[in-house]
Protein backbone atom coordinates (compact mmCIF):
# COMPACT_ATOMS: atom_id res chain seq x y z
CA UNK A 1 14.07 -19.46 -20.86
CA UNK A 2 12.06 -17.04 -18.99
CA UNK A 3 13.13 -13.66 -17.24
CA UNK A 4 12.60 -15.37 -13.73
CA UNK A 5 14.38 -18.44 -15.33
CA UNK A 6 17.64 -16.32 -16.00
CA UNK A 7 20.14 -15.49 -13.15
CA UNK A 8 20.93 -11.95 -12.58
CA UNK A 9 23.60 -11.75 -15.26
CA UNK A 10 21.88 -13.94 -17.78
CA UNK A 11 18.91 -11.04 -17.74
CA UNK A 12 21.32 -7.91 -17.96
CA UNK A 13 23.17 -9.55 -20.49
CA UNK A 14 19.59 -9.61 -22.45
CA UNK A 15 18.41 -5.89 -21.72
CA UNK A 16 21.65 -4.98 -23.45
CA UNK A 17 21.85 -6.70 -26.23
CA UNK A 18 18.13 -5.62 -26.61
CA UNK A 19 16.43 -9.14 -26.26
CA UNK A 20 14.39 -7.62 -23.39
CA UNK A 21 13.89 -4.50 -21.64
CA UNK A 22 14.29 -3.05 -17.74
CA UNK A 23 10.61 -2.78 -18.04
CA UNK A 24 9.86 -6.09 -19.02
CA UNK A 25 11.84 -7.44 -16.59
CA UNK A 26 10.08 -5.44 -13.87
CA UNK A 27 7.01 -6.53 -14.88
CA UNK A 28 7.40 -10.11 -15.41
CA UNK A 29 9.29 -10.05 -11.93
CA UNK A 30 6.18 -8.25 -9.88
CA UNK A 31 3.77 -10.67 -12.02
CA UNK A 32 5.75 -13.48 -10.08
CA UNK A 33 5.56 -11.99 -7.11
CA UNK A 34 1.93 -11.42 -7.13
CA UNK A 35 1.15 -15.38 -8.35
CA UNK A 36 3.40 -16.59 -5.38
CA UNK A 37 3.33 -14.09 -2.71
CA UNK A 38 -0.18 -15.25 -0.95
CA UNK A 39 1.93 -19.14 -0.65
CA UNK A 40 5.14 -17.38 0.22
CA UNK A 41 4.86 -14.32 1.73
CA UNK A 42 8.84 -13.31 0.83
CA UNK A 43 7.68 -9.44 0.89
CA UNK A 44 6.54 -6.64 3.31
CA UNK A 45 6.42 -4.44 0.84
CA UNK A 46 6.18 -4.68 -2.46
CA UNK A 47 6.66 -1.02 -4.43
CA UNK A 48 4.88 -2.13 -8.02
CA UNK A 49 4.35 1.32 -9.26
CA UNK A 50 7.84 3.14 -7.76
CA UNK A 51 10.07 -0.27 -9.47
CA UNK A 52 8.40 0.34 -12.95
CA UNK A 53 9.15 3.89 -12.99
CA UNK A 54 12.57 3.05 -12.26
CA UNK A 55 13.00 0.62 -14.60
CA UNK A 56 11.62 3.42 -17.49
CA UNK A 57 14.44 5.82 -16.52
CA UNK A 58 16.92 2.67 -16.18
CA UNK A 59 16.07 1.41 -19.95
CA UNK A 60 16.30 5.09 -20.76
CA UNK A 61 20.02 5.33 -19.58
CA UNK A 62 20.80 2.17 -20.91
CA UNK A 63 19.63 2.54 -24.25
CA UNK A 64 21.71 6.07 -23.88
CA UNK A 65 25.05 4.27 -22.77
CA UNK A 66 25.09 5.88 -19.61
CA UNK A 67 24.35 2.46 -17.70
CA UNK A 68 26.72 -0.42 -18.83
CA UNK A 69 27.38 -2.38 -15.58
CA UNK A 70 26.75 -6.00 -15.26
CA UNK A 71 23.34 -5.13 -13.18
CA UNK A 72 21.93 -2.58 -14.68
CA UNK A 73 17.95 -3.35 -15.17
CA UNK A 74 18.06 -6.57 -13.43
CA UNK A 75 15.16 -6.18 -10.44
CA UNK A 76 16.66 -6.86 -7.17
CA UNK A 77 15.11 -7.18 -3.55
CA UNK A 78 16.10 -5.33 -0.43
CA UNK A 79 16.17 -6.92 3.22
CA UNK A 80 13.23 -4.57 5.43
CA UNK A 81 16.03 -3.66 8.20
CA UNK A 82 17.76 -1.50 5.24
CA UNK A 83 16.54 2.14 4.88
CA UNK A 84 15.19 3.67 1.53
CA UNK A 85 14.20 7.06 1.09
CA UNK A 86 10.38 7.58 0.94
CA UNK A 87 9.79 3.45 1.43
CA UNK A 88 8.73 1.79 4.35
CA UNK A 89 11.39 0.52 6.04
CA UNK A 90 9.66 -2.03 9.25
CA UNK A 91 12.59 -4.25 10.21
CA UNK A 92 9.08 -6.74 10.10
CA UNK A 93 8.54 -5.19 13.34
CA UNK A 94 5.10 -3.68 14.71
CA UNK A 95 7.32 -0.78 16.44
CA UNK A 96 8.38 0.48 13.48
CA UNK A 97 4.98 -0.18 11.21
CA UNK A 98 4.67 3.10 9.63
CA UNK A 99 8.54 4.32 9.44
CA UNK A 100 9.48 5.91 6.32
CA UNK A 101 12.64 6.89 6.40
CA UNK A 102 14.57 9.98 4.56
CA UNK A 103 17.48 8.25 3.55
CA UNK A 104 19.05 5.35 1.49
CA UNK A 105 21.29 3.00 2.38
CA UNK A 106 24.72 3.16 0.97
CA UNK A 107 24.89 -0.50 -0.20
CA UNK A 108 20.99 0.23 -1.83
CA UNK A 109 22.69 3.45 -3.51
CA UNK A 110 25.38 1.38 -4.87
CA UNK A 111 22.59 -1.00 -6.49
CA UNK A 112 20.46 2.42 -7.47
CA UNK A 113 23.91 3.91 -9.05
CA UNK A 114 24.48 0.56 -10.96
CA UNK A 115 20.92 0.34 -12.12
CA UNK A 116 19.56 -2.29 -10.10
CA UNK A 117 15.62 -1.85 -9.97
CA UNK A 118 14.36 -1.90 -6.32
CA UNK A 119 11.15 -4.17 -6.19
CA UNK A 120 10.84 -3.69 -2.35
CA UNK A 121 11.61 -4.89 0.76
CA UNK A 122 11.35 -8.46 1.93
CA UNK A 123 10.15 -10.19 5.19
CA UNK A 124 12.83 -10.76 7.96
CA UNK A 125 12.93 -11.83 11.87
CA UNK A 126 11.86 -8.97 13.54
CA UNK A 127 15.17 -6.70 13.83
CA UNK A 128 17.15 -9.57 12.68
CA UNK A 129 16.47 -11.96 15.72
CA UNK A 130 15.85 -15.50 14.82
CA UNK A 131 16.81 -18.37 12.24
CA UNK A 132 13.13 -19.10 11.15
CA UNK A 133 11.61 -15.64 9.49
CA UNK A 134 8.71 -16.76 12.10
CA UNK A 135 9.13 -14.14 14.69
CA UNK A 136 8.01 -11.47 11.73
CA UNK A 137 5.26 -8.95 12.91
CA UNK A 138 3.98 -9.59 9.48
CA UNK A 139 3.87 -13.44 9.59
CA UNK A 140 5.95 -16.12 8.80
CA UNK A 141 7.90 -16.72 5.15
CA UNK A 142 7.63 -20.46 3.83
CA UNK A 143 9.98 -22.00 2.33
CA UNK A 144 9.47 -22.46 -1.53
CA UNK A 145 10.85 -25.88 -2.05
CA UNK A 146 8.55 -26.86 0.71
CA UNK A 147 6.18 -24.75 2.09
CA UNK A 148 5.65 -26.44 5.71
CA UNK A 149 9.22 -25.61 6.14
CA UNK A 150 10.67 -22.41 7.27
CA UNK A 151 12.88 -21.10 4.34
CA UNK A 152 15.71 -19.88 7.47
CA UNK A 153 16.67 -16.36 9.19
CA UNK A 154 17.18 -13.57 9.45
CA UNK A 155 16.95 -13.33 5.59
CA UNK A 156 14.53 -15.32 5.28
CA UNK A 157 12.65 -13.64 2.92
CA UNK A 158 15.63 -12.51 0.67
CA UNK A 159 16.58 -16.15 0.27
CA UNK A 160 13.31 -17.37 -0.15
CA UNK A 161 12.18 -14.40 -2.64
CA UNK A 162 15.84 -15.29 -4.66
CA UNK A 163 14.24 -19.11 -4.84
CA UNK A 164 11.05 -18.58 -5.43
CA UNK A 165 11.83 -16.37 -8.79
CA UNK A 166 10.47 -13.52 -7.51
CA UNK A 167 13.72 -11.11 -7.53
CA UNK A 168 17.07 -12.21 -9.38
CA UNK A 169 18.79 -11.57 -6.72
CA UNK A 170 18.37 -9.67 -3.32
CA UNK A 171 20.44 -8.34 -0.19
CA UNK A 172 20.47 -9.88 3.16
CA UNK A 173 22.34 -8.77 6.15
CA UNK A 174 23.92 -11.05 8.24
CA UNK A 175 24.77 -11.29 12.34
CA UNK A 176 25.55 -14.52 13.10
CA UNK A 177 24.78 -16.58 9.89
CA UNK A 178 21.95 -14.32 8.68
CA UNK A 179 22.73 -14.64 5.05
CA UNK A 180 24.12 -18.18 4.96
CA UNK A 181 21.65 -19.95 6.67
CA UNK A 182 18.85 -19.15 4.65
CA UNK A 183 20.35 -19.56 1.23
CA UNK A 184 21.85 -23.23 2.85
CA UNK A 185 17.82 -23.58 3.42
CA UNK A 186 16.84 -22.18 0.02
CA UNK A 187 19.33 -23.15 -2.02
CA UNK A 188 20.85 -20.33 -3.12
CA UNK A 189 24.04 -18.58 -2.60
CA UNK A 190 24.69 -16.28 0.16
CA UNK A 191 28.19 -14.69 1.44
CA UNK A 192 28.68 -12.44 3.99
CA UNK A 193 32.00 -10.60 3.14
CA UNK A 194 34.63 -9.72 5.66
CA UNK A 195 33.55 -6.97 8.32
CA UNK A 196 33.81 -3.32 6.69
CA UNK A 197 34.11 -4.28 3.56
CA UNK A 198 30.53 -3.06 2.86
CA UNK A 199 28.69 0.38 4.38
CA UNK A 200 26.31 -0.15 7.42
CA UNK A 201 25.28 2.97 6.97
CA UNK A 202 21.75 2.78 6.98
CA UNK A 203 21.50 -0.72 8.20
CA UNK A 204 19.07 -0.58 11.37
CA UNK A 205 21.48 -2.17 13.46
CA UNK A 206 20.84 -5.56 15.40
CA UNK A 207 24.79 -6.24 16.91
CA UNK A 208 27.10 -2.96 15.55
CA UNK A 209 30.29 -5.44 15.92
CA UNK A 210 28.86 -8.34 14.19
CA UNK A 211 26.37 -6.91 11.15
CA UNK A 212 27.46 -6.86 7.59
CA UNK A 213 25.22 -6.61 4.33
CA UNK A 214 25.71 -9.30 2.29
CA UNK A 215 24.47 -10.89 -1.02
CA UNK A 216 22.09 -13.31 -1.96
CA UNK A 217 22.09 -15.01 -5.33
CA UNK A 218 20.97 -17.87 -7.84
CA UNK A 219 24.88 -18.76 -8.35
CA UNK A 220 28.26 -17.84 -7.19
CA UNK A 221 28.83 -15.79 -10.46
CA UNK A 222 25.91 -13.30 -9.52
CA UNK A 223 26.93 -13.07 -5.89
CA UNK A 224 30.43 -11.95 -7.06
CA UNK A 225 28.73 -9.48 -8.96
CA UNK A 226 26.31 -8.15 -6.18
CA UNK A 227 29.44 -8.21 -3.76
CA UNK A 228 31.21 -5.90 -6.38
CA UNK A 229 28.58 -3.30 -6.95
CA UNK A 230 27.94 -3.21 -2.94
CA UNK A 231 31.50 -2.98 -1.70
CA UNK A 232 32.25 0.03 -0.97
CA UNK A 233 34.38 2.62 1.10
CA UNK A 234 31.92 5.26 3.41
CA UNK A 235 33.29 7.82 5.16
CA UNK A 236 29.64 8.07 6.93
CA UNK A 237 30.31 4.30 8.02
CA UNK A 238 33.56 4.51 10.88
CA UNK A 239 33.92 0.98 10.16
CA UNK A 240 33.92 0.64 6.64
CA UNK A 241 37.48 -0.06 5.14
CA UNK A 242 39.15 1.41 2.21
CA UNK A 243 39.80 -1.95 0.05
CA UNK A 244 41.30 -1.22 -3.49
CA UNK A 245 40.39 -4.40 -5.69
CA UNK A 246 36.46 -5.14 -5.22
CA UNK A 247 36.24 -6.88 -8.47
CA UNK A 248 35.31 -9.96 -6.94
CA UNK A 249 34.16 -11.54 -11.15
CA UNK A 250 38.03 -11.31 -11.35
CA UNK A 251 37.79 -14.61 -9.02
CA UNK A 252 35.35 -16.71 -11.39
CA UNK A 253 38.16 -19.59 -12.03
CA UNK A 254 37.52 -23.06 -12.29
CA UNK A 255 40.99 -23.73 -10.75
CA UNK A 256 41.79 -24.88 -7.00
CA UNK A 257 45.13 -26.35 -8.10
CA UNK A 258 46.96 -26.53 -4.59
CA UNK A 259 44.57 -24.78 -2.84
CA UNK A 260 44.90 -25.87 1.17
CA UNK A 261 41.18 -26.58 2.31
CA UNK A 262 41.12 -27.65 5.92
CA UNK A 263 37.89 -29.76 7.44
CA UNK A 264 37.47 -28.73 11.20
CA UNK A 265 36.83 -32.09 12.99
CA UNK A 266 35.07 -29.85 15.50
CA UNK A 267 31.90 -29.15 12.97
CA UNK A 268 31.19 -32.75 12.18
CA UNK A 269 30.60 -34.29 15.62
CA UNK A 270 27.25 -35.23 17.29
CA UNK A 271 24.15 -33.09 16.30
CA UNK A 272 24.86 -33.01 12.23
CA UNK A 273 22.53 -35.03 10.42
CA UNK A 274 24.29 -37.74 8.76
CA UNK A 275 22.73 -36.45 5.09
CA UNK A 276 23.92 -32.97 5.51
CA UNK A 277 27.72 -34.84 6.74
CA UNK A 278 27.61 -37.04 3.31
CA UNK A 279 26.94 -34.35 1.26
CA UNK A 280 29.23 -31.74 2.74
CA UNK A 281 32.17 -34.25 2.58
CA UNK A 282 31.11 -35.51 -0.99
CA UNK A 283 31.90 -31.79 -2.23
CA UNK A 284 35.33 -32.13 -0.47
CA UNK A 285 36.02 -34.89 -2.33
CA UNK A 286 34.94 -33.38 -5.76
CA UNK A 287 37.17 -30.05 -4.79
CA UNK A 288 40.03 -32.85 -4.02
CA UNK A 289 39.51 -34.33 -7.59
CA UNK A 290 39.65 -30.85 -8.68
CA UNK A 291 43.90 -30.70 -7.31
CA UNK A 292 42.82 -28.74 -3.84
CA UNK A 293 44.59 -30.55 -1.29
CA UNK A 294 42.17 -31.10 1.58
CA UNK A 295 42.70 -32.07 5.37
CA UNK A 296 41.04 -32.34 8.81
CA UNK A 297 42.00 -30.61 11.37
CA UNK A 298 40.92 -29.03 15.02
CA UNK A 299 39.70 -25.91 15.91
CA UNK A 300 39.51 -25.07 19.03
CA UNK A 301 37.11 -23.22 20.76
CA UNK A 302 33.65 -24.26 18.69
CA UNK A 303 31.94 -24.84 21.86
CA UNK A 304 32.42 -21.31 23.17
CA UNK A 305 31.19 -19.76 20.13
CA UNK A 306 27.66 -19.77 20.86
CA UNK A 307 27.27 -18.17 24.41
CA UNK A 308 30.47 -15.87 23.46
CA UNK A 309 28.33 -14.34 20.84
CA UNK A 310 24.65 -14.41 22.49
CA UNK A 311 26.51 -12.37 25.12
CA UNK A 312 27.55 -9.99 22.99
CA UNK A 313 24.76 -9.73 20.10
CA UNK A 314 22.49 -9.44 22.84
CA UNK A 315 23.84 -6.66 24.95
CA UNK A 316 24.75 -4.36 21.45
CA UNK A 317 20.78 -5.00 20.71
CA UNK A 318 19.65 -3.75 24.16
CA UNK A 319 21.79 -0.89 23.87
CA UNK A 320 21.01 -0.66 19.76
CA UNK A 321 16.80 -0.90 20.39
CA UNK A 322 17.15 1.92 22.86
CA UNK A 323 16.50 4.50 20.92
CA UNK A 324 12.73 2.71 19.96
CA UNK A 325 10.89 4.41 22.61
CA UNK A 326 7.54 5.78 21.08
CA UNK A 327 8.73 9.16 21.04
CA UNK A 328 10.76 10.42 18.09
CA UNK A 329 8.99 7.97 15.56
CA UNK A 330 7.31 4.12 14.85
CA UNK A 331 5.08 2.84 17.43
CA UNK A 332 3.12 4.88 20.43
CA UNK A 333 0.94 2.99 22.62
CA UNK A 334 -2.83 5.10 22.35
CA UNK A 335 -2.98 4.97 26.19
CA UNK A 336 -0.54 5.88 28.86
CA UNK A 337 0.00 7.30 32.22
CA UNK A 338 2.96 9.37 31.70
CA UNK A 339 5.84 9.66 29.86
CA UNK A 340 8.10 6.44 31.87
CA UNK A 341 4.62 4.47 31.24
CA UNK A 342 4.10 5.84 27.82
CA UNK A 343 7.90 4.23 27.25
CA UNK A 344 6.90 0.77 28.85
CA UNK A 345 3.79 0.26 27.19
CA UNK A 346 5.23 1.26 24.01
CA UNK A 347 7.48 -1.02 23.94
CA UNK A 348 5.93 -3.73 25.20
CA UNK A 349 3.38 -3.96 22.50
CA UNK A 350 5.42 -2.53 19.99
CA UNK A 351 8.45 -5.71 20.34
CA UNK A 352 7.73 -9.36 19.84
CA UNK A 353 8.72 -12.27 22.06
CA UNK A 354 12.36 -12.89 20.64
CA UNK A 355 13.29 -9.29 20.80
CA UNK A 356 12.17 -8.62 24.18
CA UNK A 357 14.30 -11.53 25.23
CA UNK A 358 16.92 -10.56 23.69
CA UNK A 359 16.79 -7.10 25.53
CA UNK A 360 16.52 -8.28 28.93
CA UNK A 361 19.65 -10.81 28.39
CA UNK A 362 21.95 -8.07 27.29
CA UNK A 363 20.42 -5.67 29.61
CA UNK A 364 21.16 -8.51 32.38
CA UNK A 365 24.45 -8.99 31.29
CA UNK A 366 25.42 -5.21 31.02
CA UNK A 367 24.52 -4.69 34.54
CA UNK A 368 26.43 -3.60 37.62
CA UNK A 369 27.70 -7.00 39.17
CA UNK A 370 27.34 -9.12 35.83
CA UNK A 371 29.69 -7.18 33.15
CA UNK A 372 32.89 -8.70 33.85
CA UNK A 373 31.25 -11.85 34.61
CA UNK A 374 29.78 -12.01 31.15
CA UNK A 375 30.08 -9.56 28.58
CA UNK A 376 34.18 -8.79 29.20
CA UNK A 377 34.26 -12.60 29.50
CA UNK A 378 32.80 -13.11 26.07
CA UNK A 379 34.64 -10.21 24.45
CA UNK A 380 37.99 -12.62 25.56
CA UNK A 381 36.70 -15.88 24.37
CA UNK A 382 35.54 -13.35 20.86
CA UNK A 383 39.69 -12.95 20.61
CA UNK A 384 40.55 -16.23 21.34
CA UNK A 385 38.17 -17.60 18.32
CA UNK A 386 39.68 -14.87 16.05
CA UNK A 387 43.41 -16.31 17.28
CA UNK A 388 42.39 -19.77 16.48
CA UNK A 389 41.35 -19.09 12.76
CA UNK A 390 44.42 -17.04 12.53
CA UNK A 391 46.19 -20.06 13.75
CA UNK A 392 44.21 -22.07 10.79
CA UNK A 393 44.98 -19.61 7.60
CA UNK A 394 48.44 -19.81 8.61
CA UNK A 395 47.87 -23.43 7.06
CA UNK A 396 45.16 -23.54 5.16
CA UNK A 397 43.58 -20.84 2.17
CA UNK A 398 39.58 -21.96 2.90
CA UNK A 399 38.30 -23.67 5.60
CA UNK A 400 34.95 -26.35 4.73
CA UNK A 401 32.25 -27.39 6.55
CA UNK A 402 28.20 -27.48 7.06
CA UNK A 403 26.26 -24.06 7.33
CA UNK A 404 23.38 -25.78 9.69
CA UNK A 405 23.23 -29.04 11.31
CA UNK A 406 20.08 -29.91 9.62
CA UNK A 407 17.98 -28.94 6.91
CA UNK A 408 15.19 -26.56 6.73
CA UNK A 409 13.11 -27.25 9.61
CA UNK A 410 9.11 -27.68 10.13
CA UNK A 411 7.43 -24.10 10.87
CA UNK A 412 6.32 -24.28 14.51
CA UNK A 413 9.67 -26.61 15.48
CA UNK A 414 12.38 -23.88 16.69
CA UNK A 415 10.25 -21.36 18.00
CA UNK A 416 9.04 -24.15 20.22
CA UNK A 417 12.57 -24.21 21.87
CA UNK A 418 14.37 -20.83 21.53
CA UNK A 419 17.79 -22.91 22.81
CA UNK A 420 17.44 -25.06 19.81
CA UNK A 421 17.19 -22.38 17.74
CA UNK A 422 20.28 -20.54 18.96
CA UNK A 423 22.61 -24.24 18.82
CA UNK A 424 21.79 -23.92 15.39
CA UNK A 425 23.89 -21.38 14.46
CA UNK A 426 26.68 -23.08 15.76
CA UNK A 427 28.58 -23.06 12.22
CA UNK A 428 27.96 -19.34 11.35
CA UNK A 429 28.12 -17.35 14.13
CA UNK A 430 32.21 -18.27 14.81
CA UNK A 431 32.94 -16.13 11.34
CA UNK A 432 31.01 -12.84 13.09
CA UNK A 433 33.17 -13.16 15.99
CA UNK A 434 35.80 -12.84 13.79
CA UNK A 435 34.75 -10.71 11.35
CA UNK A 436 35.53 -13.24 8.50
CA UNK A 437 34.42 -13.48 5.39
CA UNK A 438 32.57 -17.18 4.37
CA UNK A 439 29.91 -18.22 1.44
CA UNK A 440 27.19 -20.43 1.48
CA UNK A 441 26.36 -22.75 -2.02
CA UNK A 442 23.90 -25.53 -2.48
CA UNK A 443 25.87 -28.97 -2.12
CA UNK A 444 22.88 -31.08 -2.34
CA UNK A 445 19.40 -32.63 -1.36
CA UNK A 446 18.07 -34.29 1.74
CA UNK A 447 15.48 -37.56 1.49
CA UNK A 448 12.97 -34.72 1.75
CA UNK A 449 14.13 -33.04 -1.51
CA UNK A 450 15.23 -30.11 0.95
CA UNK A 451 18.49 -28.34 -0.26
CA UNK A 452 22.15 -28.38 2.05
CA UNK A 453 24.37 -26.41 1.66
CA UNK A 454 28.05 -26.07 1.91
CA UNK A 455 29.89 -23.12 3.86
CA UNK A 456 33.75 -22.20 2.81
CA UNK A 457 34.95 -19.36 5.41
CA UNK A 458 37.99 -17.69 4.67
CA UNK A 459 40.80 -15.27 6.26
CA UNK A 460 39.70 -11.51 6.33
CA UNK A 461 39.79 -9.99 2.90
CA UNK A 462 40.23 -13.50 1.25
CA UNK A 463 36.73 -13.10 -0.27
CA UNK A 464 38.26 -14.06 -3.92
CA UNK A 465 39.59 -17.75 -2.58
CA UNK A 466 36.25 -18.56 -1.23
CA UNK A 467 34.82 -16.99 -4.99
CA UNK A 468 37.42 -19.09 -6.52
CA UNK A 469 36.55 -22.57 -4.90
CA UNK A 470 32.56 -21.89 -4.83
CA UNK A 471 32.96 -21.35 -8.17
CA UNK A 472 34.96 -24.21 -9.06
CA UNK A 473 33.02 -26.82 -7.15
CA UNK A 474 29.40 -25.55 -8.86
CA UNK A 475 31.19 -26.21 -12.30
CA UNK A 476 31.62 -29.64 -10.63
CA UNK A 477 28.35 -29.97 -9.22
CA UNK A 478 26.38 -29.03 -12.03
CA UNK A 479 23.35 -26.87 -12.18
CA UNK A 480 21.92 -26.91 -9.06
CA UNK A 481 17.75 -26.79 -9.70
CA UNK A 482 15.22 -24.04 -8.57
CA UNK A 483 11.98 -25.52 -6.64
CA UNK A 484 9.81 -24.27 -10.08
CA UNK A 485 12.04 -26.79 -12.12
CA UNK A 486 10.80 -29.32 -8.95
CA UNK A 487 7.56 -29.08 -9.82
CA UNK A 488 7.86 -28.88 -13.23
C-alpha cells in the first residue's frame, strides 16, 4: 500500500512506528498533486516548499515525543475561504486574488497544534455560492471518478482533492450542504457537526447563522478523528460552545442494537432518481439487519426549506460581502471616477455571476417594504423546521435519507439553470436551518459508476450516534473503492 493508498490514520500510524516519515509523506502527497492537478484542478494554491518545511519540524517533534496525536504528519488540505497566516487565502474569488491574510484560523491551528501538515488551499465556489465548484474565479474542479462531471460544492475541491489521493484528508465548510454534497459526489465522507461546535473564527463568512467547518475524509474513522482535533471552544468565536467530550473515536462501534432510525417519507418523493432511492434504502435495510429498528415517517415542512434558507443565506451574504469594497484590501478596479464609482466598478469586476445574485436577492429582501414580507417570514418558517426535527428526535436517535437527488452532474448542466441548482440542496440545507449535526458516507454506485451517498442527520450535539451508525453500516458495506482502484 502506498502513502496516498492509506487513510489518514493508516499513514500516522506508519510515521510513528517509523515505517515512513512526515517528510515522505509530504512529498509523495505534492508528487500526486502535481501528476493530477492539470486533470483535476482540486487546488488554488498549492504551498510545496512551506508543507515540506513543516513536515521537517513535524518529524522532528515526533521523533522527540512531543507530537503523539492520531494526525500528527499526515498532510491535510484546507478549504480557500479559511485564513492562514502569510498564505493566500482567495475564497476562489477574483476580489480577493492577492489577499494574504495575518492570521490563522482556529480550526487550521487545531490541525497545526496536532501536527497536521498544511499542503494548501483547495478550489471552492466563489465565497461558498454554488453546488458545482464551477462558479470558481480560478476554473472549474472535475470530478475524479469522472472527469466530465462536477465533483459538487462548495467543497468541491476538498472532496475531490480527498478522492483523488491528493491530501488524506481535508476541511470543508459547509452552508447549506457544503460538505455533504460533495463527498455524496466524491465518495468520501463529509459531516458537518452541530452549529458552534467548531470556531468560525477565521472562516470568511458566506451566511454567519448557517456556516460551520466541517471534515472531509476517506472513512468515517478519519472524520471522527478530524472532528476531534477541530472541535473546539473560542472565546474569539461568540458562537462557539463550550462542549466537554469531543472525542468523537470514542463512537467507532459496530453496534446499532435498538437504535431508532426514522426514514422521512418527505425526502423520497418525485425528483430522486430511482438509483440513488434503491441504494439509500438498501443501507436501511443492512442497518435493520444490524438490530436498528427503522421506520418512515413525515416531516413536515421539507418544501419550505429551500426559499426559507435562500432568504436568509442570501441577505447574511449581502450584508457579509459588504465589507469587499476595493478599499481596505483584494481587488481595485485601475479606473474610476470617484470613490462611489471606484466602489461599483470594483465590485462589479471583482464578483462573479452567482455572487452578485446572491447580493441583490438579500439586498432585495432586506429592504424597506420587503423585510417582513421575506426575511422575518423565513426566520419563522427557520423555527418551525427546527420544531419539527425536535418533534422527530423525540422518537427517533438518527434520521436517514439521500444527500442529493441525483448523482454528480455533467459540468455545464446546473449553471445552465441556477433554480435547479438551488432544488438540489433540498436534503442538506433543512440541517443549517437547524443547526444540526448530519454525515455524509458513500452507500453506493450509479449505472455510470458515479458514487451516492447516504446522509444520517442527528439532534444537536448527537454527533457520536450519527459516528456510531456511519460506522457500523461501512463495516457492513465493505470497503468502499477510490476512483485510482477504478482504473486500476
Amino acid at each position: 500500500m502506498t502513502i496516498t493508498d492509506m487513510t489518514a490514520l493508516q499513514l500516522a500510524e506508519a510515521i510513528r512506528s517509523g515505517q515512513t516519515t512526515a517528510v515522505e509523506a509530504a512529498e509523495a502527497m505534492l508528487a500526486s498533486i502535481e501528476a493530477k492537478e492539470k486533470k483535476y484542478n482540486c487546488y488554488v494554491t498549492v504551498d510545496a516548499q512551506g508543507a515540506l518545511a513543516q513536515a521537517k519540524d513535524v518529524q522532528a517533534r515526533i521523533e522527540a515525543g512531543e507530537l503523539t496525536g492520531a494526525l500528527a504528519g499526515v498532510p491535510v488540505a484546507i478549504k480557500d475561504n479559511m485564513c492562514t497566516a502569510g498564505l493566500l487565502t482567495t475564497c476562489s474569488s477574483r476580489i480577493l486574488h492577492n489577499f494574504v491574510p495575518a492570521y490563522t484560523a482556529e480550526a487550521v491551528l487545531n490541525l497545526q497544534k496536532a501536527g497536521a501538515v498544511i499542503l494548501g488551499k483547495t478550489n471552492m465556489d466563489e465565497f461558498a455560492m454554488g453546488s458545482t465548484t464551477e462558479t470558481s474565479a480560478y476554473g472549474v474542479t472535475r470530478n475524479p471518478w469522472n472527469a466530465e462531471h462536477v465533483p459538487g460544492g462548495s467543497s468541491g475541491g476538498s472532496a475531490a482533492a480527498v478522492a483523488a489521493g491528493e491530501c488524506s484528508c481535508a476541511l470543508g465548510s459547509d452552508t447549506g450542504g457544503s460538505i455533504r454534497q460533495p463527498a455524496s459526489y466524491c465518495g468520501t465522507v463529509g459531516m458537518k457537526p452541530t452549529y458552534g461546535t467548531v470556531s468560525r473564527y477565521g472562516l470568511i463568512a458566506y451566511g454567519s447563522s448557517l456556516d460551520q467547518i466541517g471534515p472531509l475524509a476517506r472513512d468515517v474513522a478519519d472524520c471522527a478523528a478530524l472532528l476531534t482535533v477541530i472541535a473546539s471552544h473560542d472565546e474569539k468565536d461568540s458562537t462557539s460552545i463550550a462542549r466537554e467530550d469531543t472525542d468523537f473515536t470514542a463512537a467507532l462501534r459496530d453496534d446499532v442494537k435498538g437504535m431508532r432510525i426514522g426514514i422521512p417519507n418527505d425526502y423520497f418523493g418525485d425528483g430522486l432518481d430511482g438509483e440513488v432511492k434503491d441504494a439509500v434504502l438498501a443501507a436501511a435495510k443492512a442497518l435493520e439487519k444490524k438490530g436498528a429498528i427503522v421506520e418512515h415517517f413525515d416531516l413536515s415542512l421539507v418544501e419550505y426549506a429551500i426559499p426559507a434558507y435562500y432568504t436568509i443565506a442570501a441577505a447574511e451574504a449581502s450584508s457579509n460581502l459588504e465589507r469587499f469594497d476595493g478599499i481596505k484590501y483584494g481587488y481595485r478596479t485601475k479606473e474610476y471616477a470617484g470613490l462611489h464609482n471606484m466602489y461599483k466598478k470594483s465590485r462589479s469586476e471583482g464578483f462573479g455571476a452567482e455572487v452578485k445574485r446572491r447580493i441583490m436577492l438579500g439586498s432585495f429582501v432586506l429592504s424597506s417594504g420587503y423585510y417582513d414580507a421575506y426575511y422575518l417570514k423565513a426566520l419563522r418558517v427557520k423555527a418551525l423546521i427546527k420544531q419539527a426535527f425536535d418533534d422527530a428526535f423525540a422518537k427517533y436517535d438518527v434520521i436517514l435519507g439521500p444527500v442529493a437527488p441525483t448523482t454528480a452532474p455533467r459540468l455545464g448542466e446546473s449553471l445552465a439553470d441556477p433554480i435547479k441548482m438551488y432544488l438540489g440542496d433540498i436534503y442538506t440545507i433543512a440541517v443549517n436551518l437547524a443547526g444540526l449535526p448530519a454525515i455524509s458516507l458513500p452507500c453506493g454506485r450509479d449505472r455510470k459508476g458515479l458514487p451516492i451517498g447516504l446522509q444520517l442527520i442527528g439532534d444537536c450535539f448527537q454527533e457520536k450516534k450519527l459516528i456510531q451508525a456511519a460506522y457500523t453500516y461501512e463495516q457492513a458495506r465493505g470497503a468502499f473503492p477510490t476512483p485510482a482502484e477504478e482504473v486500476a
